[in-house]
Protein backbone atom coordinates (compact mmCIF):
# COMPACT_ATOMS: atom_id res chain seq x y z
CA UNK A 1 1.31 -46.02 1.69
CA UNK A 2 -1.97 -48.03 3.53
CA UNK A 3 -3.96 -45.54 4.24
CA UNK A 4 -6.96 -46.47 6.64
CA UNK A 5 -9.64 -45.74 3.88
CA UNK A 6 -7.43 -47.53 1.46
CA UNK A 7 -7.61 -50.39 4.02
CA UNK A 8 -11.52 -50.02 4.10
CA UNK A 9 -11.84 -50.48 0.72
CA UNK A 10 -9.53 -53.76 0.46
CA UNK A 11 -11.84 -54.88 3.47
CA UNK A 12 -14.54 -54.32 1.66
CA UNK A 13 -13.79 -57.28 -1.28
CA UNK A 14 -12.73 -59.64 1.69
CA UNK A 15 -15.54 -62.61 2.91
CA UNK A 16 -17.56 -61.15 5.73
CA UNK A 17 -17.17 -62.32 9.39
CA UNK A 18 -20.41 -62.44 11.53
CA UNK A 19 -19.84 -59.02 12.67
CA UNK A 20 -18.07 -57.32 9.75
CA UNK A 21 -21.47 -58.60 7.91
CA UNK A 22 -23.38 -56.90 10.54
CA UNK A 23 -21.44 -53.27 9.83
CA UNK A 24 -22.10 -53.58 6.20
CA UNK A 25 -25.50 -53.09 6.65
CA UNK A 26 -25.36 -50.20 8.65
CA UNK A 27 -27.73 -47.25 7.89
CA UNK A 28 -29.13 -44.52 9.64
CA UNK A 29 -32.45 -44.17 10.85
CA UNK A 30 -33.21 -40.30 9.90
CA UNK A 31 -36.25 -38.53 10.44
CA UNK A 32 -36.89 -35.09 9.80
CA UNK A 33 -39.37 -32.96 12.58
CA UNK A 34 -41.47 -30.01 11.26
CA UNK A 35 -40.52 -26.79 13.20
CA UNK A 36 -41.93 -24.20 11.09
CA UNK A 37 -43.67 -23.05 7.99
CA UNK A 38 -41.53 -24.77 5.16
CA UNK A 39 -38.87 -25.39 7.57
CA UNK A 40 -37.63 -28.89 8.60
CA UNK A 41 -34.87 -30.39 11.27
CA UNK A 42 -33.03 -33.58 11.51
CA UNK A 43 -32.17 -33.35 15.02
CA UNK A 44 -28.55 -35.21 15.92
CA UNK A 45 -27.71 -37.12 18.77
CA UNK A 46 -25.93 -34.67 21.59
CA UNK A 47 -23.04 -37.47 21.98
CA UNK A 48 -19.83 -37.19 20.93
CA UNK A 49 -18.70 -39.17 17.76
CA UNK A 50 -19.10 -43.23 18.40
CA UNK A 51 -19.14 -46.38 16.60
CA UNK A 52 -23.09 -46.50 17.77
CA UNK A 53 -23.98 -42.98 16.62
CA UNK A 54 -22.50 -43.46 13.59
CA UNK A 55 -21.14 -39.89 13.75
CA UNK A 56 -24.99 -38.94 13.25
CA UNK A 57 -24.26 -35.84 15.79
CA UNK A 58 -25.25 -32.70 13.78
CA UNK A 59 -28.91 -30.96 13.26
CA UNK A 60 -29.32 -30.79 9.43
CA UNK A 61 -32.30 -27.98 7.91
CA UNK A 62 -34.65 -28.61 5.11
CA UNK A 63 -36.23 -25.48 3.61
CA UNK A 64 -38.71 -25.37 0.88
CA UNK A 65 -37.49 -23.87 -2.11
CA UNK A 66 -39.04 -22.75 -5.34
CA UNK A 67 -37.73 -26.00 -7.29
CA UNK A 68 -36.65 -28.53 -4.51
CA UNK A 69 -35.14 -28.22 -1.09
CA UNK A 70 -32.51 -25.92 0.15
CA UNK A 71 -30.39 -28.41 2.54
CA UNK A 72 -28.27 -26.45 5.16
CA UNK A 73 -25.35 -29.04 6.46
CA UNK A 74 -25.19 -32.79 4.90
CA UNK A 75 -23.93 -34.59 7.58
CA UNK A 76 -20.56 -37.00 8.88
CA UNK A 77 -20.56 -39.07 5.74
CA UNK A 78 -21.21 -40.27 2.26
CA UNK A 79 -23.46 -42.75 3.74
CA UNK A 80 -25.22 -40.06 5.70
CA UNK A 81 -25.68 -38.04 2.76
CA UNK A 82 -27.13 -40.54 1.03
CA UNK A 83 -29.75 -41.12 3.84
CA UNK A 84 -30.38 -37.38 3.52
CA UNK A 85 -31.46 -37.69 -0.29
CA UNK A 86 -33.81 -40.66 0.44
CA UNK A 87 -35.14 -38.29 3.33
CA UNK A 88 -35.89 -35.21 1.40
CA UNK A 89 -37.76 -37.04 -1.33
CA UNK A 90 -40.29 -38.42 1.26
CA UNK A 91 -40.44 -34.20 2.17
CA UNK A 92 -40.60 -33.04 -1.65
CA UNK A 93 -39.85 -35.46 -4.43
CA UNK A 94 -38.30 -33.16 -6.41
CA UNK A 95 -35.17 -33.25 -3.48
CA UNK A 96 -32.89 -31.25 -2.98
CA UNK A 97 -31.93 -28.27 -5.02
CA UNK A 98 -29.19 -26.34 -3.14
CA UNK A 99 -27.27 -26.69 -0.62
CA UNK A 100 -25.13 -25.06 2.03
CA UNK A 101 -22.46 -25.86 4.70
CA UNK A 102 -22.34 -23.81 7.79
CA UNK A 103 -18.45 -24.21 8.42
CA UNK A 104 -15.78 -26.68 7.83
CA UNK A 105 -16.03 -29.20 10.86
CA UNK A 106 -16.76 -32.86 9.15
CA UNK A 107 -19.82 -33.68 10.88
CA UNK A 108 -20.98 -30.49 8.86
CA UNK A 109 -20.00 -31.59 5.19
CA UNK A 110 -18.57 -34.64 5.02
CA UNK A 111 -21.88 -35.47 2.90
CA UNK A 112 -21.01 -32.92 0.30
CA UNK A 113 -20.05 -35.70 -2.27
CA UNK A 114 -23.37 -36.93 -2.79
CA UNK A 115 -24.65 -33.74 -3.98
CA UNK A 116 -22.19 -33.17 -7.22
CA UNK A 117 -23.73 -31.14 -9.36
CA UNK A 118 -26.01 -29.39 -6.90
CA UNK A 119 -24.57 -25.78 -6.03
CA UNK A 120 -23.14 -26.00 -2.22
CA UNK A 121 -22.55 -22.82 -1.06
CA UNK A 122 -20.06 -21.19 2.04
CA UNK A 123 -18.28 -18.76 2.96
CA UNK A 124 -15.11 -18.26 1.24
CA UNK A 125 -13.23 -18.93 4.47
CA UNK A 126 -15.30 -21.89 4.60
CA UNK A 127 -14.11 -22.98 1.49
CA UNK A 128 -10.34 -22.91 2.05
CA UNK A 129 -10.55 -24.31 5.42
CA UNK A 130 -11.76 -26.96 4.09
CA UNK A 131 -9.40 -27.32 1.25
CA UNK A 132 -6.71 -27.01 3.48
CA UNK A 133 -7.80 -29.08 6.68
CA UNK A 134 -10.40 -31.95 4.49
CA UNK A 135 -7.97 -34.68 3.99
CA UNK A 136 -6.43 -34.85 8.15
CA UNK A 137 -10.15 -34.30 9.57
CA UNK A 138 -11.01 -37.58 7.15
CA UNK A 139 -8.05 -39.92 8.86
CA UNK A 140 -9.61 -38.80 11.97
CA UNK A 141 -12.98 -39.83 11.15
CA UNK A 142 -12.10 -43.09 9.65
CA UNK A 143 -10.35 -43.77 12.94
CA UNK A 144 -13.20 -42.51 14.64
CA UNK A 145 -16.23 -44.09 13.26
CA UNK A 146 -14.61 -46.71 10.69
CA UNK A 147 -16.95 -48.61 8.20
CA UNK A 148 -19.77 -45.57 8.72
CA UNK A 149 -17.18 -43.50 6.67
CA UNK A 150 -16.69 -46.28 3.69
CA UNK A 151 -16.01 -44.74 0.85
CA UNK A 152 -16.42 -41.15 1.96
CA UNK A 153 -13.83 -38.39 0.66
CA UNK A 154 -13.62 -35.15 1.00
CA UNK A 155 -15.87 -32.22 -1.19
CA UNK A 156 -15.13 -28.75 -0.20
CA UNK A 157 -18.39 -26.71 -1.20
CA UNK A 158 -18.37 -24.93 -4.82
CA UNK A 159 -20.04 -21.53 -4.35
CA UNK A 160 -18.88 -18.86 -2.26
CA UNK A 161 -21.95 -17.16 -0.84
CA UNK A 162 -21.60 -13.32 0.24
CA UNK A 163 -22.86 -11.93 3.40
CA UNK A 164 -26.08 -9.59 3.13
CA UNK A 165 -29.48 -10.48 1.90
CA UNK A 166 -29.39 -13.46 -0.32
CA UNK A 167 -31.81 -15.43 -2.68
CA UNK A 168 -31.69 -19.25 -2.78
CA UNK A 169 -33.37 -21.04 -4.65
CA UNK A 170 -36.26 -18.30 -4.43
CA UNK A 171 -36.46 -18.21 -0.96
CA UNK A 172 -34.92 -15.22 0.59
CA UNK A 173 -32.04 -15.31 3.88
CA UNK A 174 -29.72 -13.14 5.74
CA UNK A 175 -26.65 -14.62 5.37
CA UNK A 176 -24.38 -13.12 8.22
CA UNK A 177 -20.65 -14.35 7.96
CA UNK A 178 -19.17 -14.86 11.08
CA UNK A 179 -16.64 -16.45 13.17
CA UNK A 180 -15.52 -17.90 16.59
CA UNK A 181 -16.29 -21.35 16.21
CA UNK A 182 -14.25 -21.82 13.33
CA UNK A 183 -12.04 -19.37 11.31
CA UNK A 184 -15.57 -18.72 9.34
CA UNK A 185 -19.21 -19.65 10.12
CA UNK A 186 -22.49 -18.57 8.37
CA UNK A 187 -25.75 -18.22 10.11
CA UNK A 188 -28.78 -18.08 8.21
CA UNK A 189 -31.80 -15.57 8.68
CA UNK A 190 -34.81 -17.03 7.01
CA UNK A 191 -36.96 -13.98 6.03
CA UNK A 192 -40.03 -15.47 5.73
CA UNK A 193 -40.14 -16.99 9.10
CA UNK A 194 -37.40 -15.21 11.31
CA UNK A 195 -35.57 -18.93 11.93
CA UNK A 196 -31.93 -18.55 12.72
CA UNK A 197 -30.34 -21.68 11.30
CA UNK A 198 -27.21 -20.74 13.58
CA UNK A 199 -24.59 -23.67 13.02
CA UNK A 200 -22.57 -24.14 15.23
CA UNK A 201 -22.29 -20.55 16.58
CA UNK A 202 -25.16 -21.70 18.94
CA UNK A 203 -25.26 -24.85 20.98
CA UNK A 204 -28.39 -26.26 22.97
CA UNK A 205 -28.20 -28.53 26.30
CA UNK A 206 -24.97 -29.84 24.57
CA UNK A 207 -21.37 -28.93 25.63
CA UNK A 208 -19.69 -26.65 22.70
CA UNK A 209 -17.04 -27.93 20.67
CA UNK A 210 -14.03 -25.90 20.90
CA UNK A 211 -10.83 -27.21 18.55
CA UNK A 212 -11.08 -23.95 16.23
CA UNK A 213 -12.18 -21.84 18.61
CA UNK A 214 -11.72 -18.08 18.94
CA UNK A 215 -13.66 -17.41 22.22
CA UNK A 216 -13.41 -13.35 21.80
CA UNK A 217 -14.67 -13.73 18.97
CA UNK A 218 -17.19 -16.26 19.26
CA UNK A 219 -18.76 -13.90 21.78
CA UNK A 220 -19.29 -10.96 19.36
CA UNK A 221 -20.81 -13.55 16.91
CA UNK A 222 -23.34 -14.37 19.63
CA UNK A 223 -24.12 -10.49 20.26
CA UNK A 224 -24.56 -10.21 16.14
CA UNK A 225 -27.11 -13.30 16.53
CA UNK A 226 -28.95 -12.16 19.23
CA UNK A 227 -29.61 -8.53 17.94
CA UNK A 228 -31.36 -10.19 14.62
CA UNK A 229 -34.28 -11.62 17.49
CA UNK A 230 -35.04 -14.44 15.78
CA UNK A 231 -37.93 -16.29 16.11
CA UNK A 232 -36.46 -19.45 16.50
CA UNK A 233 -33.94 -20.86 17.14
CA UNK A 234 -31.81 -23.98 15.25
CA UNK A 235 -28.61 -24.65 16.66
CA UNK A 236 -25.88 -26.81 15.33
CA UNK A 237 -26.05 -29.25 18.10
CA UNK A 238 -28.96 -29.94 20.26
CA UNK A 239 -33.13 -28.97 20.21
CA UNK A 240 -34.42 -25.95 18.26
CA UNK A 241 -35.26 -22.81 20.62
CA UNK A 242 -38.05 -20.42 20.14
CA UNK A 243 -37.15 -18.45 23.66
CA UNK A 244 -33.49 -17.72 22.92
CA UNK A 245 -32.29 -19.25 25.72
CA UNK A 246 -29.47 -21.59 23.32
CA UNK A 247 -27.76 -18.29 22.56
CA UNK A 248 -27.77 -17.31 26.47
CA UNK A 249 -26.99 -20.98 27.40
CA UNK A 250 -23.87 -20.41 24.67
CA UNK A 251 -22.44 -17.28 26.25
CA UNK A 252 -22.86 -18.38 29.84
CA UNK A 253 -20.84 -21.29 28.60
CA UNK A 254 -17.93 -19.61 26.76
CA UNK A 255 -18.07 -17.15 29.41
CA UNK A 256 -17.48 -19.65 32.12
CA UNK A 257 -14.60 -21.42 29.90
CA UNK A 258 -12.57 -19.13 29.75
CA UNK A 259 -12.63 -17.80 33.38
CA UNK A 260 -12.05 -21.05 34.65
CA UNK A 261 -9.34 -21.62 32.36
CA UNK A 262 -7.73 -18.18 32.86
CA UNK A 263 -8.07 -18.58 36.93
CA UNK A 264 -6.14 -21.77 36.61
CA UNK A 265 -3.24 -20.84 34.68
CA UNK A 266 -3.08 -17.68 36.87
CA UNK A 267 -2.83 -19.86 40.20
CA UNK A 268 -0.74 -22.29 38.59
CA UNK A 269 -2.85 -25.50 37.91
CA UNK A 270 -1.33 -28.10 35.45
CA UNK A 271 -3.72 -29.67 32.90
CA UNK A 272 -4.93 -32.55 34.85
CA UNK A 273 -5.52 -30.45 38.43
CA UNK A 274 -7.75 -28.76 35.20
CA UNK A 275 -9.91 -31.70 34.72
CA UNK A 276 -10.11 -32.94 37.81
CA UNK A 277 -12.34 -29.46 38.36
CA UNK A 278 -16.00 -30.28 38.91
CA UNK A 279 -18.52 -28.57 36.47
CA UNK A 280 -21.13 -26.09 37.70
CA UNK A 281 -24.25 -28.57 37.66
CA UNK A 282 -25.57 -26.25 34.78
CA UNK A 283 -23.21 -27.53 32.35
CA UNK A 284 -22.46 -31.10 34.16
CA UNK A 285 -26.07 -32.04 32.80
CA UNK A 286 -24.89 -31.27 29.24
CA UNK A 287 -24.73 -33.83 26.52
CA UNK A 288 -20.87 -34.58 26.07
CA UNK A 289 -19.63 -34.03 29.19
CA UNK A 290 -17.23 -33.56 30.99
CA UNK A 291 -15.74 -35.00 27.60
CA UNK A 292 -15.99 -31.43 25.71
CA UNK A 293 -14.62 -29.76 28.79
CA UNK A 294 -11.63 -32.08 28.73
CA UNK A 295 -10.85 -31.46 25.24
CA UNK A 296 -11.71 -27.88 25.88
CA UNK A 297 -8.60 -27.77 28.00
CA UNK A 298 -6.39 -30.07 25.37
CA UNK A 299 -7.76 -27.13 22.91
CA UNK A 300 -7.29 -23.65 24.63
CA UNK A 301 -5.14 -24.06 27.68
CA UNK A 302 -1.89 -23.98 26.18
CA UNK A 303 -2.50 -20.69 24.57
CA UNK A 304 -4.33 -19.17 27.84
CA UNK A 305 -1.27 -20.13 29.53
CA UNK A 306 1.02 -17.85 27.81
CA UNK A 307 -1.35 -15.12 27.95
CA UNK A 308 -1.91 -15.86 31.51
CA UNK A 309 1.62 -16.57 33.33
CA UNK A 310 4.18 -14.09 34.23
CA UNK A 311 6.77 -13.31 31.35
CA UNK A 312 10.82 -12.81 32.44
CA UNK A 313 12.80 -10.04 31.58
């Protein structure tokens, strides 16, 4: 069977057209923004996935380590992990010396295969998810973004990392295993300077992503980041936060999600009479939107609806 990466790599020996010439020489244009002591972000763009973004759409942490850097996240693809290793030795030339993925979602470790032999740690959760759901999230990303994802295939992460306070690379963390966004996501408590490197628990001026979601749960994951009182702030998607407004702006969010989806089952309103519902202007101005909200409703309507609607005898 032709898969579409198998197709991608017979392209790939083929002479180059004008514009399939152009597309081999894609590359991303990383940089990485001091936020605090030790601590570094590459912030992503607050777009969904596109040919133009190159599926560049997730905040990636560098932390100083005793030996290297500790990279949290590695990106959409092989070719964006590979941007990430030229990036960290401008930061430390030693590079990168551990790494960890927040959850499963692609944009999140898709980039794992350029670190073999570098420990990449998760939760265990984490770890099976990704075993299990790796291969059907990569035909949807070659669809998605096509020659950005050239030779890219899946790497679950190696090292199951416990809850509870954790050493890495001599630099110590809280590691607090969670859940809500996916089936299992880790935040990270840096001791030394209070930074929350949240995943995507936490979401800033960009809509939240809800195909795993468990939004009872996702709200108790919010209350077990908030009572840390972090110091700042790095969500998954969007700028860093040193008020804590991204976890508020996260709730308020949810919150309002699953009302309005709730209210419209309960008076009846079909999946399109769903979309066609305007967003409060707080979350209209979001990056992504109304795209997330629409998928939103692919995602959780179906279930609300069962919960919601009258059952016969």
């Amino acid at each position: 069977m032709l898969t579409r990466r198998t197709a991608l790599g017979l392209l790939a020996s083929l002479p180059l057209a004008p514009r399939a010439f152009a597309q081999a020489r894609l590359s991303y244009d990383l940089t990485a923004k001091p936020v605090t002591d030790g601590i570094w972000m590459v912030e992503g763009s607050t777009e969904y996935f596109t040919m133009e973004n190159g599926g560049a759409i997730v905040n990636v942490v560098f932390i100083k380590g005793d030996s290297g850097l500790i990279l949290i996240d590695t990106g959409s693809s092989r070719r964006y992990g590979e941007a990430l290793v030229t990036l960290a030795r401008s930061l430390d030339i030693r590079g990168i010396s551990a790494v960890v993925n927040t959850h499963h979602h692609p944009d999140h470790f898709f980039g794992n295969q350029v670190f073999a032999g570098t420990p990449i740690h998760a939760l265990g959760e984490t770890r099976q998810a990704a075993l299990a759901e790796g291969e059907g999230f990569a035909d949807n990303m070659y669809r998605l973004l096509g020659d950005w994802m050239r030779g890219t295939e899946v790497v679950p992460p190696t090292d199951v990392l416990p809850g509870g306070d954790v050493r890495l690379d001599g630099r110590d963390f809280l590691a607090l295993p969670l859940g809500g966004h996916t089936v299992a996501d880790l935040a990270l408590l840096d001791r030394r300077t209070g930074t929350l490197i949240a995943g995507d628990l936490v979401f800033h001026n960009r809509a939240p992503t809800t195909p795993s979601a468990d939004l009872p749960r996702w709200q108790g994951a919010l209350d077990a980041l908030q009572a840390e009182r972090p110091a700042l702030v790095i969500p998954g998607h969007g700028p860093a936060d040193p008020t804590g407004a991204a976890i508020t702006q996260t709730r308020d969010y949810l919150t309002w999600l699953d009302k309005t989806l709730r209210e419209g089952a309960r008076a009846g309103l079909d999946m399109i009479e769903l979309i066609e519902t305007p967003l409060p202007d707080r979350f209209a101005a979001m990056g992504a939107q109304p795209q997330e909200y629409q998928r939103s409703i692919a995602h959780l309507f179906p279930g609300i609806e069962v919960q919601e609607l009258p059952r016969g005898n």
